[in-house]
Protein backbone atom coordinates (compact mmCIF):
# COMPACT_ATOMS: atom_id res chain seq x y z
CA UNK A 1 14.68 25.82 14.92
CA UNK A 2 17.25 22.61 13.50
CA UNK A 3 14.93 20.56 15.76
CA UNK A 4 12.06 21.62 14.52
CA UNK A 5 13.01 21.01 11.31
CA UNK A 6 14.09 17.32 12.25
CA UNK A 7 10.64 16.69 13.14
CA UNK A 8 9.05 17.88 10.02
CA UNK A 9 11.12 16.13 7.81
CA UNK A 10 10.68 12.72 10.01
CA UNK A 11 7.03 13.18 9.63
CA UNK A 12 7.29 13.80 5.98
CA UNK A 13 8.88 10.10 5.90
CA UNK A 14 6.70 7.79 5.50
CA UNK A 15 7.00 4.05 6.64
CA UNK A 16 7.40 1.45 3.50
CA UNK A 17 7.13 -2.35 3.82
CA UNK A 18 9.06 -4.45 0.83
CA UNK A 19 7.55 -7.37 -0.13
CA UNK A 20 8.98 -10.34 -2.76
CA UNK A 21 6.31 -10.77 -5.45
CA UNK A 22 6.35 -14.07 -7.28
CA UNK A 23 4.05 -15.51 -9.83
CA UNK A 24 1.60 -18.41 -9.02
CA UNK A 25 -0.82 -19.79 -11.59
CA UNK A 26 -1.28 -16.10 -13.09
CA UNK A 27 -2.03 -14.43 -10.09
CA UNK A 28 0.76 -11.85 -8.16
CA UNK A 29 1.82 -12.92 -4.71
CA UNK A 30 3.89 -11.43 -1.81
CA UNK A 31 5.57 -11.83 1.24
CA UNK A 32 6.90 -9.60 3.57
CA UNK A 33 11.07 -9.80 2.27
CA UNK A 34 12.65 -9.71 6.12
CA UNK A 35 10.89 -13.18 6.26
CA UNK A 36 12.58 -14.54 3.23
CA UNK A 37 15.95 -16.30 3.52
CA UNK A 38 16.58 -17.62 0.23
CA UNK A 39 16.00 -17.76 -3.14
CA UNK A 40 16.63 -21.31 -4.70
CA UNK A 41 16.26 -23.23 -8.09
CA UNK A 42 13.81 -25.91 -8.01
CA UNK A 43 15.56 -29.16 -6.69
CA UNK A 44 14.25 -32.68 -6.00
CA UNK A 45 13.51 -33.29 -2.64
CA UNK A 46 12.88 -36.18 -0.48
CA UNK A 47 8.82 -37.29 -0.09
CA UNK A 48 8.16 -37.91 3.73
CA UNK A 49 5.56 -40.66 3.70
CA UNK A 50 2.04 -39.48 5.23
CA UNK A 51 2.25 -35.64 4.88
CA UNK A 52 -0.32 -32.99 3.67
CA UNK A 53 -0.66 -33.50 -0.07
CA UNK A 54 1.09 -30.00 -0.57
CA UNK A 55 4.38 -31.22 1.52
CA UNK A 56 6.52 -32.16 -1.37
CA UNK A 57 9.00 -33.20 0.65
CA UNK A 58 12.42 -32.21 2.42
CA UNK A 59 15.49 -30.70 1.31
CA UNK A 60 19.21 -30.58 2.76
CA UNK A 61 19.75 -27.28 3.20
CA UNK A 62 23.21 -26.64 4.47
CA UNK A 63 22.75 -29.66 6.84
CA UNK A 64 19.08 -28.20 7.78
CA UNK A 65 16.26 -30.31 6.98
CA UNK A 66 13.55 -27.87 5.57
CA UNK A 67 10.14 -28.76 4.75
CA UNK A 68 8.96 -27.72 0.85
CA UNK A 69 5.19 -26.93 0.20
CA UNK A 70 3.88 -26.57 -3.44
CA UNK A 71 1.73 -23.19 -2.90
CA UNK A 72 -0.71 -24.54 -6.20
CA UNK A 73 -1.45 -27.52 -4.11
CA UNK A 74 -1.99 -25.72 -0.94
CA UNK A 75 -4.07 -22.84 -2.65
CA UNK A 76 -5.85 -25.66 -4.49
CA UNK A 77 -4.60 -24.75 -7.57
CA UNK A 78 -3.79 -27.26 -10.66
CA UNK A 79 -0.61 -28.52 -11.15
CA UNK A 80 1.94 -27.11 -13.79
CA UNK A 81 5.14 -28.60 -14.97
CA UNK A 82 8.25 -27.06 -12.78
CA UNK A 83 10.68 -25.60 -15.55
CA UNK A 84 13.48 -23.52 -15.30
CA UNK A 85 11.35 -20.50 -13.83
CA UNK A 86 10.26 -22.23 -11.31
CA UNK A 87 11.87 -21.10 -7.66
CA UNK A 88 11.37 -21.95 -4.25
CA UNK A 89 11.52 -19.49 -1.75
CA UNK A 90 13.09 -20.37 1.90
CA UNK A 91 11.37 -18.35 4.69
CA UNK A 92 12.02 -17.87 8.58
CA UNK A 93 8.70 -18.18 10.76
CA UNK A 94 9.23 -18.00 14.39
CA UNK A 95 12.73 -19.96 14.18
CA UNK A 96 11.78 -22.28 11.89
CA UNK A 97 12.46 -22.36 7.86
CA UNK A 98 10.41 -23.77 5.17
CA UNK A 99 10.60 -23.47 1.38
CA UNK A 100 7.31 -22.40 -0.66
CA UNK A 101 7.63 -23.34 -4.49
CA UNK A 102 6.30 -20.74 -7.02
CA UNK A 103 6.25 -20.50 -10.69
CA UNK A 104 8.50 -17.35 -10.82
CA UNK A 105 9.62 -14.87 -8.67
CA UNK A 106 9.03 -11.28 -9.71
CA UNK A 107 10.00 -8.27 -7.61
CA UNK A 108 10.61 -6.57 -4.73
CA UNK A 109 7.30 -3.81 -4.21
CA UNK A 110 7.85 -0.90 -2.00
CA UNK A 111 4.29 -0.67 -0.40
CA UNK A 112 2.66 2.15 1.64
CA UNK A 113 0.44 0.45 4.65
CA UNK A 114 -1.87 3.05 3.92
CA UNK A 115 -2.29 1.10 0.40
CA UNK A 116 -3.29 -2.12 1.76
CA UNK A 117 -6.94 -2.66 1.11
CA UNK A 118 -8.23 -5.82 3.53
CA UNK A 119 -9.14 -9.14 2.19
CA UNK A 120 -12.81 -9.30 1.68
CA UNK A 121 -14.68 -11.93 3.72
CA UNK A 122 -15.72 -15.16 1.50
CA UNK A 123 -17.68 -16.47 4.46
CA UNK A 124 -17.22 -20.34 4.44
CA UNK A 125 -16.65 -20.39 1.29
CA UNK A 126 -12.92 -19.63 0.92
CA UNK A 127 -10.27 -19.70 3.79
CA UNK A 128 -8.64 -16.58 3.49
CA UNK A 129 -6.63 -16.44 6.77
CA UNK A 130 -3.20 -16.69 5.42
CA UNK A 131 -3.99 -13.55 3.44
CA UNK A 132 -2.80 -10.38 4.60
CA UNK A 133 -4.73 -8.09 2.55
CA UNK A 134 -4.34 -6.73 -1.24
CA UNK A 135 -2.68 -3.87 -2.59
CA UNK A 136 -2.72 -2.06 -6.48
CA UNK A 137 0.87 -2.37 -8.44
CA UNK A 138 -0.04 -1.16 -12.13
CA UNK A 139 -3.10 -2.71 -13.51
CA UNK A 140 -3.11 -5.77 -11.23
CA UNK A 141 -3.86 -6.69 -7.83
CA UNK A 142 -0.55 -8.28 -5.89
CA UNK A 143 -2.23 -10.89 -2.74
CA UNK A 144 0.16 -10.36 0.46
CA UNK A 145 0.64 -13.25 2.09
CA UNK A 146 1.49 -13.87 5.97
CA UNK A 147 3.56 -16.84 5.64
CA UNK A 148 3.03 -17.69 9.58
CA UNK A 149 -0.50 -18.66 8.50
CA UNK A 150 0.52 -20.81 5.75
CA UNK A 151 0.87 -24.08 7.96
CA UNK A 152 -1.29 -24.69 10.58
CA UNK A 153 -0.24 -26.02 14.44
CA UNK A 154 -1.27 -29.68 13.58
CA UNK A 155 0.73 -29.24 10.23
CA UNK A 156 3.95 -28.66 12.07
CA UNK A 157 3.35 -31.24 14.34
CA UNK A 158 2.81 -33.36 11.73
CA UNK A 159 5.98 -32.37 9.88
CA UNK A 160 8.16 -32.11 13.09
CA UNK A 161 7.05 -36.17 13.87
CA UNK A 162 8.97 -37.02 10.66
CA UNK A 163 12.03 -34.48 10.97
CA UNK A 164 14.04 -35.74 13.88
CA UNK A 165 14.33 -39.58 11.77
CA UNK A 166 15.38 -37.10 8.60
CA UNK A 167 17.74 -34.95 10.11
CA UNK A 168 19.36 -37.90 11.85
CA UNK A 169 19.77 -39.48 7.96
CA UNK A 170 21.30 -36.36 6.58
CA UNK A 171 23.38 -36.61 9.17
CA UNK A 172 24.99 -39.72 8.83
CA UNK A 173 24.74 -39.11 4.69
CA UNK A 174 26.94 -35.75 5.48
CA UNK A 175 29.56 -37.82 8.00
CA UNK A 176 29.74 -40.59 5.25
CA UNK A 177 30.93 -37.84 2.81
């Protein structure tokens, strides 16, 4: 009888993804949170010469060199000011971390799979493969994100031509300290 029980109220449970909502040019954004690492104030960072126009740059990160992307400039949005709201987020793809800068960073949203309506096809028009589908919160629509589509394989390779010289500078910057 106690296992039967067990087994109802397991299947009564139902399984819940958290995503990290942020704020980008008016819209709502999120990513799945076990991929995030780290929630950071803007910084500077360091340009690396011949990148994708929405590669700002590098950042130290505890001695790790981690690639920043401005997610207006890769979503072909326009360009705002960075002020005090503005965060970048650190996440973990496959081993390797990059930072996305957002204008804010909202919550963390509890969402039912069973919620997730699928992205709708924009033909040629619109690449929507880094989108993961859509789902309600309130009156608005929150975009879910899968951050392993966010740079593509000749993007990396790109980026990881430039990293070994950088990581070898921080480096020697970090000894000289």
């Amino acid at each position: 009888m106690k296992q039967m029980q067990t087994r109802a109220a397991t299947a009564q449970v139902k399984a819940v993804n958290q995503y990290l909502t942020f704020a980008l040019a008016g819209e709502d954004y999120g990513v799945d949170i076990l991929s995030v690492r780290e929630i950071r104030g803007w910084s500077k960072v360091t340009r690396i010469p011949q990148s994708p126009p929405f590669i700002l740059g590098v950042l130290n990160l505890r001695g790790a060199i981690v690639p920043i992307m401005d997610l207006r400039l890769r979503f072909n949005l326009p360009e705002q000011e960075r002020d005090d709201l503005t965060v970048t987020i650190i996440v973990a793809v496959e081993g390797r971390h990059f930072g996305m800068v957002v204008d804010a960073v909202s919550d963390v949203l509890d969402v039912d799979p069973e919620q997730v309506s699928a992205v709708p096809d924009f033909g040629q028009a619109v690449n929507a493969d880094y989108l993961g589908g859509l789902v309600p919160s309130g009156e608005r629509m929150v975009l879910l994100l899968q951050v392993d589509k966010l740079l593509r394989t000749e993007e990396w390779q790109q980026l990881e031509k430039a990293l070994p010289v950088l990581e070898h500078s921080a480096t020697e910057l970090e000894s000289a300290n």
